[in-house]
N, C-alpha and C. Protein backbone atom coordinates (compact mmCIF):
# COMPACT_ATOMS: atom_id res chain seq x y z
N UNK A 1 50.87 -32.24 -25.23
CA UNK A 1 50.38 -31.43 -24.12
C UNK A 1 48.86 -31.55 -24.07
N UNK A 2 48.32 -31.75 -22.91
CA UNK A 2 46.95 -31.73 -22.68
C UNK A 2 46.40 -30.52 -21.84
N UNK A 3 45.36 -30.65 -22.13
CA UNK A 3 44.25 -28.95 -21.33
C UNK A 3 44.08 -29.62 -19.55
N UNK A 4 44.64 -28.81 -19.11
CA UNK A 4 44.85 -29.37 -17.85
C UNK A 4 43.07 -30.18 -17.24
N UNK A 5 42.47 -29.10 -17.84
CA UNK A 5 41.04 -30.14 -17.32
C UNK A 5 40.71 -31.55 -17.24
N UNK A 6 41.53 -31.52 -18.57
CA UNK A 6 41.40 -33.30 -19.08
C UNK A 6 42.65 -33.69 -18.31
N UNK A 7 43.81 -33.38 -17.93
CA UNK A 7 44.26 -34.01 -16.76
C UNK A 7 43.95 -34.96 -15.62
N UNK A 8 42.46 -34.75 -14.84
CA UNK A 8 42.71 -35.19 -13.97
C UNK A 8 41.47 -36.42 -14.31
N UNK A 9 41.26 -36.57 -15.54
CA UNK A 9 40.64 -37.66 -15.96
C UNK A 9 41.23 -39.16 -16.78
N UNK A 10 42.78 -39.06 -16.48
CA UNK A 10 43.71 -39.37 -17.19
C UNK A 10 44.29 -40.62 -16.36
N UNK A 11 43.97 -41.49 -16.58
CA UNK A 11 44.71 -42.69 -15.80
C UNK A 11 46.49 -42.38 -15.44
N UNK A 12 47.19 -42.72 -15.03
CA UNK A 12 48.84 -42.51 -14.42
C UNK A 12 49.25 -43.35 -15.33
N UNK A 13 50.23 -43.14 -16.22
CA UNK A 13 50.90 -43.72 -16.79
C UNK A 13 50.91 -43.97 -18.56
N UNK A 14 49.51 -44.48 -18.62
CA UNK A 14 49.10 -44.71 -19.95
C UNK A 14 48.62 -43.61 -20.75
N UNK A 15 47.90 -42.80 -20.09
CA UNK A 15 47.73 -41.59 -21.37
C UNK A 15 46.17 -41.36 -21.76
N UNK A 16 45.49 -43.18 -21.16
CA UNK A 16 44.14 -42.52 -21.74
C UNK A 16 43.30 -42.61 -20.62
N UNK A 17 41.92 -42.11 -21.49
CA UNK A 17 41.39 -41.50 -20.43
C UNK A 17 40.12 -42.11 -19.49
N UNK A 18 39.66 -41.94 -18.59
CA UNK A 18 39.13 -42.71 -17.77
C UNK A 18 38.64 -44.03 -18.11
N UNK A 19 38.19 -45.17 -17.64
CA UNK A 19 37.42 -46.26 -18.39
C UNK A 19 35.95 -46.39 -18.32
N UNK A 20 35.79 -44.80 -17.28
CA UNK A 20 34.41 -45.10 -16.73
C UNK A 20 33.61 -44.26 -18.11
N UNK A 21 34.32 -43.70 -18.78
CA UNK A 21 33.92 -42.72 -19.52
C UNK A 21 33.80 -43.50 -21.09
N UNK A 22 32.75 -43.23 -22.16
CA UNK A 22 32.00 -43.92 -23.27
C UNK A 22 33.32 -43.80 -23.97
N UNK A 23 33.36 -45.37 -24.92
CA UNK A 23 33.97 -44.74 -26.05
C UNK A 23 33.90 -43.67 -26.91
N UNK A 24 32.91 -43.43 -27.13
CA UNK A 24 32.45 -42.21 -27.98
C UNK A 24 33.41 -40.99 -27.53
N UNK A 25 33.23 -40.95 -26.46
CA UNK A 25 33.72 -39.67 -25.67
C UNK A 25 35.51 -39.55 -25.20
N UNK A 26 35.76 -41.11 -25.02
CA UNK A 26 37.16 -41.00 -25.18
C UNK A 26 37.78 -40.50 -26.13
N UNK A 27 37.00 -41.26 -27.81
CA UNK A 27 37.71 -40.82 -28.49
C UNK A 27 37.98 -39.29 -29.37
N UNK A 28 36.84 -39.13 -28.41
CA UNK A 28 36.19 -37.45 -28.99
C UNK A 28 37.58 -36.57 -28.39
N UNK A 29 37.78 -37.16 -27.48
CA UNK A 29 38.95 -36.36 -26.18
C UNK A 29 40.05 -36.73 -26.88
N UNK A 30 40.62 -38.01 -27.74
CA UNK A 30 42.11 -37.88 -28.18
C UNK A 30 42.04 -36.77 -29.37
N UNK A 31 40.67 -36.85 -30.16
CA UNK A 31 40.60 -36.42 -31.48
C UNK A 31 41.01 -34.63 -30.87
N UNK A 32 40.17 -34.27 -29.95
CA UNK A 32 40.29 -32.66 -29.63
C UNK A 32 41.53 -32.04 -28.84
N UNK A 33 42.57 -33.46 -29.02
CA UNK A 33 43.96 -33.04 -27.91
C UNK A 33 45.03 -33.05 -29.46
N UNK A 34 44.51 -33.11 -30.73
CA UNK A 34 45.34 -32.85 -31.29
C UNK A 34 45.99 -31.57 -31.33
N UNK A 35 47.70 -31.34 -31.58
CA UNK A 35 48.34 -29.91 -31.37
C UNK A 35 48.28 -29.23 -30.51
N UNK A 36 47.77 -30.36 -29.22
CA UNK A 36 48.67 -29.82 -27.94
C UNK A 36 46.98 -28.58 -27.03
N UNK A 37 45.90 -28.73 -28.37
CA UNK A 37 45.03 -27.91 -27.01
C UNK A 37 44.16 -28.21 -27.73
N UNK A 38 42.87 -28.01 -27.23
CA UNK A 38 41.56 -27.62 -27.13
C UNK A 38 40.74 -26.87 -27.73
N UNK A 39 40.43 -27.23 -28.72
CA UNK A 39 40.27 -26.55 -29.79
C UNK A 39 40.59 -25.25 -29.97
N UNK A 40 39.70 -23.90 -29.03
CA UNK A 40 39.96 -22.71 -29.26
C UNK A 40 41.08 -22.82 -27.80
N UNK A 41 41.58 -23.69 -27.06
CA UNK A 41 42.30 -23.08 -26.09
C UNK A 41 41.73 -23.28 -24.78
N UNK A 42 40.54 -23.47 -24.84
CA UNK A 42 39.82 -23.27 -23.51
C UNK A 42 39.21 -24.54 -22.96
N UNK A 43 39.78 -25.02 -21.64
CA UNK A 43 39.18 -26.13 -21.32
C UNK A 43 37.53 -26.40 -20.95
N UNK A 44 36.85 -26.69 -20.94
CA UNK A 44 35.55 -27.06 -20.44
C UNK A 44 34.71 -28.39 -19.90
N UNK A 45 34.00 -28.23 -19.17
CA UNK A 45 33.51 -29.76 -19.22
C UNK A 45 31.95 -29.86 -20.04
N UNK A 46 32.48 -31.55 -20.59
CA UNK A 46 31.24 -31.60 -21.82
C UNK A 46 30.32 -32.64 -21.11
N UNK A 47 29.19 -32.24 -21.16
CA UNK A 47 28.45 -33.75 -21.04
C UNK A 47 28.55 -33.29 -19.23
N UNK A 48 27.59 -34.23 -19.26
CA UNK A 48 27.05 -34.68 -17.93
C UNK A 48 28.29 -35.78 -16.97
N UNK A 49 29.34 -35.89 -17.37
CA UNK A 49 30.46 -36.62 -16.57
C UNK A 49 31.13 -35.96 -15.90
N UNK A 50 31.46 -36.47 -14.38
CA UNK A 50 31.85 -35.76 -13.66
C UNK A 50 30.95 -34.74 -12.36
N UNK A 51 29.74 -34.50 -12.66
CA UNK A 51 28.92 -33.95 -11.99
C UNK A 51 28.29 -35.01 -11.00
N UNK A 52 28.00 -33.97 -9.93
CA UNK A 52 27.15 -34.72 -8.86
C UNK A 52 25.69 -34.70 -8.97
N UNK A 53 25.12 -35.88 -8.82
CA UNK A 53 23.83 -36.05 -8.98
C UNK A 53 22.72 -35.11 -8.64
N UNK A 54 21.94 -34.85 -8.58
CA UNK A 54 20.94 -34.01 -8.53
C UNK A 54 20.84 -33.93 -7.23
N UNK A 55 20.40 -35.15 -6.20
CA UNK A 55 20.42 -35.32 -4.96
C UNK A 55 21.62 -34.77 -4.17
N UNK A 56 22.69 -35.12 -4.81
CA UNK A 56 24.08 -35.10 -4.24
C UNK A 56 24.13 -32.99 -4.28
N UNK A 57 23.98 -32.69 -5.34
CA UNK A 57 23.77 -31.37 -5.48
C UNK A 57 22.93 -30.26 -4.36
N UNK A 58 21.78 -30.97 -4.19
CA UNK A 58 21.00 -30.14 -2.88
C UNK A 58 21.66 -30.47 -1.85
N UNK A 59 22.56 -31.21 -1.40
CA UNK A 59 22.36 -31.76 -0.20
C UNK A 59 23.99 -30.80 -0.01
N UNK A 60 24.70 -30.57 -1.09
CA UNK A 60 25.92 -29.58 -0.76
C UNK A 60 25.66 -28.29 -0.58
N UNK A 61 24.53 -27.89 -1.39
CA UNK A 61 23.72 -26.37 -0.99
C UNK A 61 23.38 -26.62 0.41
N UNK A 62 22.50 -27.14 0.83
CA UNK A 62 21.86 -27.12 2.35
C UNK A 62 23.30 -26.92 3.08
N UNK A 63 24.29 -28.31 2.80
CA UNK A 63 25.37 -28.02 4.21
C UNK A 63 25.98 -26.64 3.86
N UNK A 64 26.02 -25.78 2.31
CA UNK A 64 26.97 -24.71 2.57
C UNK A 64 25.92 -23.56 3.46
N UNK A 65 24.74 -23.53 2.81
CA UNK A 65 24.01 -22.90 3.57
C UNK A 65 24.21 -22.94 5.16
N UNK A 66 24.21 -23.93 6.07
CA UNK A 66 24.29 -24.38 6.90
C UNK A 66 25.92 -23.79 7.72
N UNK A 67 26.65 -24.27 7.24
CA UNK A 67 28.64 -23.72 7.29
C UNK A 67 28.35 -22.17 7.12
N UNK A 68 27.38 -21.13 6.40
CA UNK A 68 27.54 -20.36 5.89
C UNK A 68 26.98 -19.58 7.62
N UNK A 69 25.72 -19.99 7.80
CA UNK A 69 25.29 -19.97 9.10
C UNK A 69 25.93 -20.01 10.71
N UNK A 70 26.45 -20.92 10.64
CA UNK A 70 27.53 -20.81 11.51
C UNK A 70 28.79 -20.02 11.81
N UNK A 71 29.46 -19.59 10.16
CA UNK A 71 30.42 -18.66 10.12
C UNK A 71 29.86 -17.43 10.65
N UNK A 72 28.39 -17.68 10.37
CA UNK A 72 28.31 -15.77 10.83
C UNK A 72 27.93 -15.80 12.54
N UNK A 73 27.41 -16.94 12.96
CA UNK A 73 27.58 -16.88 14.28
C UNK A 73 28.60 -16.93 15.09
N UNK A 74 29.77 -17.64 14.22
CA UNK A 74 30.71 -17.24 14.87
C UNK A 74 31.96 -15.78 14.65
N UNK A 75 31.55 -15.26 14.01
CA UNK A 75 31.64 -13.97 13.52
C UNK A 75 31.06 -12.83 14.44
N UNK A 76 29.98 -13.15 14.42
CA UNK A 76 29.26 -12.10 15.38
C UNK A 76 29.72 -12.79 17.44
N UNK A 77 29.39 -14.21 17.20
CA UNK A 77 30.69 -14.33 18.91
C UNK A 77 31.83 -13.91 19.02
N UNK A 78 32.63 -13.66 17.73
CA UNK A 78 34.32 -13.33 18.03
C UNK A 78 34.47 -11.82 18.00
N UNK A 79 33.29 -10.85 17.61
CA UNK A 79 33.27 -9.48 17.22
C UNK A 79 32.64 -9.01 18.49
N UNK A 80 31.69 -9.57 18.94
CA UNK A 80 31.30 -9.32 20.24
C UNK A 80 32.26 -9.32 21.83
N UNK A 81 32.70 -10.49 21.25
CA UNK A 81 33.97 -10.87 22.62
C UNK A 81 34.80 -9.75 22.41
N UNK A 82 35.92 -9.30 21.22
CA UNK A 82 36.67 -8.28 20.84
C UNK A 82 36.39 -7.10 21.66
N UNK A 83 34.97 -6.64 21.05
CA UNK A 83 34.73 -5.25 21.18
C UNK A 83 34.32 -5.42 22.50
N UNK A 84 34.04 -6.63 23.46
CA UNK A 84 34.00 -5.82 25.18
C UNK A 84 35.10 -6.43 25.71
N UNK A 85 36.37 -6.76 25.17
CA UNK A 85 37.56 -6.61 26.36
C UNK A 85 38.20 -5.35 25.22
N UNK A 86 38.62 -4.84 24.19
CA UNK A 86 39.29 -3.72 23.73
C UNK A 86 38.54 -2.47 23.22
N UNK A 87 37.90 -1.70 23.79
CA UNK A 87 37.24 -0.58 23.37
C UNK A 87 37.97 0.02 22.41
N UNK A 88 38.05 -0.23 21.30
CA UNK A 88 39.20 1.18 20.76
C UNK A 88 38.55 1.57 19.38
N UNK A 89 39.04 2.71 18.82
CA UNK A 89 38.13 3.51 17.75
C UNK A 89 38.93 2.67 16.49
N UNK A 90 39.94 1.51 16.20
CA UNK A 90 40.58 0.90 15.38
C UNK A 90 39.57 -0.52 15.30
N UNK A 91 38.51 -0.85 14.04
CA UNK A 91 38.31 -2.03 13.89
C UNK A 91 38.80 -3.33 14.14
N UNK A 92 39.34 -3.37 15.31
CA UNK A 92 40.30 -4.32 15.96
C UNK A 92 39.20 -6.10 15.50
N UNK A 93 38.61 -5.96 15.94
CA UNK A 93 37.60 -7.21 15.50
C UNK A 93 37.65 -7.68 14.64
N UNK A 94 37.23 -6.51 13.59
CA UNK A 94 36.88 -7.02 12.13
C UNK A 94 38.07 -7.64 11.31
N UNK A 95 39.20 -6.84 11.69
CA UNK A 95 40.80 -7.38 11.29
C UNK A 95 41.35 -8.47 11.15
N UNK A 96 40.69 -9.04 12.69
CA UNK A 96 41.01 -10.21 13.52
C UNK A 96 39.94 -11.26 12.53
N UNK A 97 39.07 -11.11 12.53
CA UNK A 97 37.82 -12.08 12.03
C UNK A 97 38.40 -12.15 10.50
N UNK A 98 38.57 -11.06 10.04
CA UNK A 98 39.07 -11.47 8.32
C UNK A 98 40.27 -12.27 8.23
N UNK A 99 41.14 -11.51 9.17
CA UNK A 99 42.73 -12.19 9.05
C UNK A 99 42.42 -13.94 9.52
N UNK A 100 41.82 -14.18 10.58
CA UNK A 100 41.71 -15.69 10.70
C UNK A 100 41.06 -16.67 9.98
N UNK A 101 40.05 -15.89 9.14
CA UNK A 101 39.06 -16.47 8.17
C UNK A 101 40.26 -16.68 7.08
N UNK A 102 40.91 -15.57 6.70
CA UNK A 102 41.72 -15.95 5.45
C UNK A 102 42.74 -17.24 5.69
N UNK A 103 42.86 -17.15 6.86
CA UNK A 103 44.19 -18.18 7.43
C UNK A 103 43.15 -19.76 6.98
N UNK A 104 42.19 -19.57 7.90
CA UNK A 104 41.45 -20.81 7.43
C UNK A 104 41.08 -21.43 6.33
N UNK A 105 41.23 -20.52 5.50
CA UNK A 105 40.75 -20.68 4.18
C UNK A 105 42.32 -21.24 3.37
N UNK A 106 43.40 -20.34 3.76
CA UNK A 106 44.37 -21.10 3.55
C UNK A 106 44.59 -22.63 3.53
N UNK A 107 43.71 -22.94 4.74
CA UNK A 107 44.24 -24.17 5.14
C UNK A 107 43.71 -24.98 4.50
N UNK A 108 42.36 -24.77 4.61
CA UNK A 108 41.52 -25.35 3.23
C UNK A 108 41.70 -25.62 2.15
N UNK A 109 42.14 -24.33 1.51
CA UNK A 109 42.76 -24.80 -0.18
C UNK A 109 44.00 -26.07 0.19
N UNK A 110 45.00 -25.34 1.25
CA UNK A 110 46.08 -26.22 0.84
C UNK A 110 45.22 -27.95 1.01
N UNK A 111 45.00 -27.69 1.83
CA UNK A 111 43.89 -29.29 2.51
C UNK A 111 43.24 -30.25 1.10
N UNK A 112 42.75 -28.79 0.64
CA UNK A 112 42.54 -29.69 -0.98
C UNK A 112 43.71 -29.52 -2.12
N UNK A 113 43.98 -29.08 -2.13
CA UNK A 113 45.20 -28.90 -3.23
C UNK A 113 46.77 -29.85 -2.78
N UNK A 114 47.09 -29.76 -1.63
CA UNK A 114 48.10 -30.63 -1.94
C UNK A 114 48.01 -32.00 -1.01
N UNK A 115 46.75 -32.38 -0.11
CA UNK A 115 46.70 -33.07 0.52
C UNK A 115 45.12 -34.21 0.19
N UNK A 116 44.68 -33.66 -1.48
CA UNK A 116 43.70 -34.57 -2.19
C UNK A 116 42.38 -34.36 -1.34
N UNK A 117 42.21 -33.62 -0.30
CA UNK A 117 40.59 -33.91 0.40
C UNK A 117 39.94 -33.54 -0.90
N UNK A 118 38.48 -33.52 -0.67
CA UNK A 118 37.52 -33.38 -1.60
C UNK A 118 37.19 -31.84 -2.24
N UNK A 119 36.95 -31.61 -3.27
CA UNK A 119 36.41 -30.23 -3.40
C UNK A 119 35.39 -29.59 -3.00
N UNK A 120 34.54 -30.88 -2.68
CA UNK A 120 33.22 -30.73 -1.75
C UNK A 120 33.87 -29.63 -0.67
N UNK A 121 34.95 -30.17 -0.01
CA UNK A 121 35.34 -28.88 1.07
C UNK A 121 35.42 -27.79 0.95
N UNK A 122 35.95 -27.42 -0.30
CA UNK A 122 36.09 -26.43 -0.20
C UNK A 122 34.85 -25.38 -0.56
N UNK A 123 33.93 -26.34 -1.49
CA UNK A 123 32.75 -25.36 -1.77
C UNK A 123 31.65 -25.13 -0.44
N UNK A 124 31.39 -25.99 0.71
CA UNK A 124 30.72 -26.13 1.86
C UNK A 124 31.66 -25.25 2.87
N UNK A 125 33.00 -25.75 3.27
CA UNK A 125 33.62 -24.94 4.07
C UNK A 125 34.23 -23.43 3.96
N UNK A 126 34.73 -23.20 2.61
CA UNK A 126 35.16 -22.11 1.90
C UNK A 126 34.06 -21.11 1.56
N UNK A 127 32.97 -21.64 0.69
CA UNK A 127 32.30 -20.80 0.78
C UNK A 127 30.80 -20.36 1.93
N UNK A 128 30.75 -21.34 2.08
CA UNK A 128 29.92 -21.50 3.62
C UNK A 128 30.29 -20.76 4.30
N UNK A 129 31.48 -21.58 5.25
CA UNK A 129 32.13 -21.02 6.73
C UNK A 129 32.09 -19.87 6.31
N UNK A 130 33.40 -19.85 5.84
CA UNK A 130 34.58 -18.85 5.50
C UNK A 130 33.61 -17.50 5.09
N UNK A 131 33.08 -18.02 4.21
CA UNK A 131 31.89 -16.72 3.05
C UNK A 131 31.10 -16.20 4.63
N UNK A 132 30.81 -16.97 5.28
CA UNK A 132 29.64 -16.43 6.65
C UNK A 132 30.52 -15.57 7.51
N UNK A 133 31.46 -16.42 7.52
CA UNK A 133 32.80 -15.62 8.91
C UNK A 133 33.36 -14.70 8.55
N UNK A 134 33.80 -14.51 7.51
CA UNK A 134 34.35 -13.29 6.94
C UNK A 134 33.78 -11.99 6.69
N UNK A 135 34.23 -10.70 6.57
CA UNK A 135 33.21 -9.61 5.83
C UNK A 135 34.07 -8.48 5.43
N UNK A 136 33.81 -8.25 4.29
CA UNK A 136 34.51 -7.62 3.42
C UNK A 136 33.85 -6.20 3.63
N UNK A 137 32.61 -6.19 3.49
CA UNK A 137 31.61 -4.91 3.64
C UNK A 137 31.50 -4.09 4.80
N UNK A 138 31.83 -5.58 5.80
CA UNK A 138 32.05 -4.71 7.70
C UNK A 138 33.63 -3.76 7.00
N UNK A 139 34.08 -4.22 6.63
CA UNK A 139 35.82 -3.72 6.93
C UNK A 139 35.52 -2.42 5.73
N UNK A 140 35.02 -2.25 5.32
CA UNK A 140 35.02 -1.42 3.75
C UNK A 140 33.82 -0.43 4.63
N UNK A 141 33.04 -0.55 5.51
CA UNK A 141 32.14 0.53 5.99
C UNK A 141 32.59 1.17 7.53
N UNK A 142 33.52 -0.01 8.03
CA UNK A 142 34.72 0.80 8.86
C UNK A 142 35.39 1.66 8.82
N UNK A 143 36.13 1.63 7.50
CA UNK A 143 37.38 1.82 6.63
C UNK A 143 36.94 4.08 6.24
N UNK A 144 35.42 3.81 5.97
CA UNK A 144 34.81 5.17 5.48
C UNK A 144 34.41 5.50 7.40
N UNK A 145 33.77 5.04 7.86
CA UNK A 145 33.54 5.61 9.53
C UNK A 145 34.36 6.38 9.95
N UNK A 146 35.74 5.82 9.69
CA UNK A 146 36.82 5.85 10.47
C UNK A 146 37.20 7.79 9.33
N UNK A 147 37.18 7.40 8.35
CA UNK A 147 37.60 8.49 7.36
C UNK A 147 36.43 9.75 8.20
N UNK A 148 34.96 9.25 7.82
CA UNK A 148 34.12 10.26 8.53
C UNK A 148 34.85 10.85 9.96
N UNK A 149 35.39 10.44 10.31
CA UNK A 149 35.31 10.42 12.00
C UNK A 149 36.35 11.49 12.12
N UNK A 150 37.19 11.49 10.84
CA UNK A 150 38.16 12.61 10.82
C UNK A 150 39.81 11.88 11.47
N UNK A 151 39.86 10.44 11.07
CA UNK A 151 40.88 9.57 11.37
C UNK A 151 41.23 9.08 10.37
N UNK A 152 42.12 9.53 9.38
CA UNK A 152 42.50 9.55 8.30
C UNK A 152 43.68 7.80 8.18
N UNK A 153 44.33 8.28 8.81
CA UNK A 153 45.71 7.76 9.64
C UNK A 153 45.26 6.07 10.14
N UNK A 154 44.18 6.02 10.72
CA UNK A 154 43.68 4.93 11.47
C UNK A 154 42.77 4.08 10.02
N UNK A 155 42.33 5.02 8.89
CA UNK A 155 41.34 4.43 7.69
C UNK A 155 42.53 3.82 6.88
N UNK A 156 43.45 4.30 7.21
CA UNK A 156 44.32 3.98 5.89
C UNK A 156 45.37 2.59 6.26
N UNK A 157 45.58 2.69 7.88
CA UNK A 157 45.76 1.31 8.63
C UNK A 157 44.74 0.28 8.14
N UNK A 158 43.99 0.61 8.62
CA UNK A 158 42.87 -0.36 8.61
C UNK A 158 42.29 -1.14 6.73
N UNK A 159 43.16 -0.31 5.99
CA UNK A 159 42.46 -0.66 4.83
C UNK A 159 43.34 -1.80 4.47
N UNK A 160 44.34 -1.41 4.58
CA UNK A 160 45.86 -1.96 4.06
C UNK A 160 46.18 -2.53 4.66
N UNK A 161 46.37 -2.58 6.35
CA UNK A 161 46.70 -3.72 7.21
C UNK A 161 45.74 -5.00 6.91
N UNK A 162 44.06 -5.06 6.99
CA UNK A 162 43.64 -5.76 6.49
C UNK A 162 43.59 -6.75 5.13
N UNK A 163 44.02 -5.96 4.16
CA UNK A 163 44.19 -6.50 3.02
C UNK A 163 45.61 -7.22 2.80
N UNK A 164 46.53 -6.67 3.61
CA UNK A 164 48.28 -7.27 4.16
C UNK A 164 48.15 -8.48 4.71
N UNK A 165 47.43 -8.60 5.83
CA UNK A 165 47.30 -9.42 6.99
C UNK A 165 46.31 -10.46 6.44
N UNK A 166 45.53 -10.26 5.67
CA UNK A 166 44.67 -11.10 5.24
C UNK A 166 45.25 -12.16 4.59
N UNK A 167 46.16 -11.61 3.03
CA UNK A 167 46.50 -12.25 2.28
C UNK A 167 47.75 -13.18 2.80
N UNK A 168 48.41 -12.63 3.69
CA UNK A 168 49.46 -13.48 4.42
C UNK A 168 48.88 -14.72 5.23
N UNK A 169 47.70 -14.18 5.76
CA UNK A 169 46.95 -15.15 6.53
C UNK A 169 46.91 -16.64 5.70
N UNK A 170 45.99 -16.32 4.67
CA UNK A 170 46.02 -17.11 3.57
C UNK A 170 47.14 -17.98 2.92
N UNK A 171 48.37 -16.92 2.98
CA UNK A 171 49.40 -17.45 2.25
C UNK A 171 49.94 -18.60 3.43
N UNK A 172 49.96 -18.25 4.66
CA UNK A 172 50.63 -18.87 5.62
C UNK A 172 49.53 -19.75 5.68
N UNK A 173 48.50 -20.30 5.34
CA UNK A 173 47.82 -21.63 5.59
C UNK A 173 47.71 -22.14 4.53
N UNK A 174 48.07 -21.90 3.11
CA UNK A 174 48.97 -22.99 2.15
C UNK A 174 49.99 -23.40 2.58
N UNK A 175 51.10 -22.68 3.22
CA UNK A 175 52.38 -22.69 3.00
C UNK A 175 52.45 -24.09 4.18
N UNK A 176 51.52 -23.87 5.35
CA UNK A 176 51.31 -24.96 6.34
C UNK A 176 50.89 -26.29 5.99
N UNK A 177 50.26 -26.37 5.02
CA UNK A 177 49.78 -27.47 4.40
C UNK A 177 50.37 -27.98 3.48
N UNK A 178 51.72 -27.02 3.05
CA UNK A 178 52.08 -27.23 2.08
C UNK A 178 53.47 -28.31 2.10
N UNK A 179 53.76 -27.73 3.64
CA UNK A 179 54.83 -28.51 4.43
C UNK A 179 54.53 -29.25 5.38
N UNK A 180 53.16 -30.00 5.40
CA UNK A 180 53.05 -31.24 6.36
C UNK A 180 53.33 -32.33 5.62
């Protein structure tokens, strides 16, 4: 048995491990897979392999920055549109903006998880977009408004429908990706 980390450095078939990687270090990796784990148990990455270059590194900050930017503009266009066609004292917006963010985000993971895109995506789009478009703090300062307001009934919708609707959101954009 191997530490799943070292998994995905593992050629198909044969067992060992990358060719791009030093002898030194290969053999450091059969020596530390003796009895099935990792020394104390815990996978990690050693050494500088595997990481993106320094350059490569800023340039995924700027675009999440960037994705992160946009999520909130489009956050604040979809909360705006909401609240002038449905006037209502129920965070109808914010519901909507989390529940579709989670869906997206669904789609994302599955996008990387069972369909190989890059992880780059998910750290630029996931936490970018998604992190910009989403808001946890709008829905959590609703959630008390609504309590202030003497709408007990409507805080307790709103807490739980969100957190329901969210996670389904989510679940239903693995489950989509999961079956293309």
């Amino acid at each position: 048995m191997r530490c799943v980390h070292h998994l995905q450095h593992l050629r198909a078939g044969d067992g060992l491990a990358d060719p791009g990687w030093s002898r030194r270090h290969r053999r450091g990796l059969r020596s530390r897979q003796r009895g099935g784990r990792c020394r104390d148990g815990v996978a990690r990455h050693r050494g500088r392999l595997g990481r993106a270059p320094a350059a490569g590194r800023v340039v995924i900050v700027a675009l999440t920055l960037l994705a992160g930017a946009l999520g909130a503009v489009a956050r604040f266009t979809l909360d705006s549109t909401v609240k002038r066609r449905w006037q209502t004292a129920f965070p109808l917006a914010t519901v909507a903006i989390n529940v579709t963010g989670s869906l997206a985000l669904g789609l994302l993971a599955g996008a990387v998880l069972f369909h190989g895109q890059p992880a780059t995506w998910q750290t630029v789009l996931g936490t970018g977009f998604c992190g910009g478009y989403t808001t946890f703090s709008t829905a959590s300062f609703e959630t008390v408004r609504l309590v202030q307001q003497g709408r007990p009934g409507l805080a307790l919708a709103n807490a739980l429908g969100s957190l329901v609707l969210s996670v389904a959101g989510c679940a239903a954009g693995l489950a989509a990706m999961w079956a293309l």
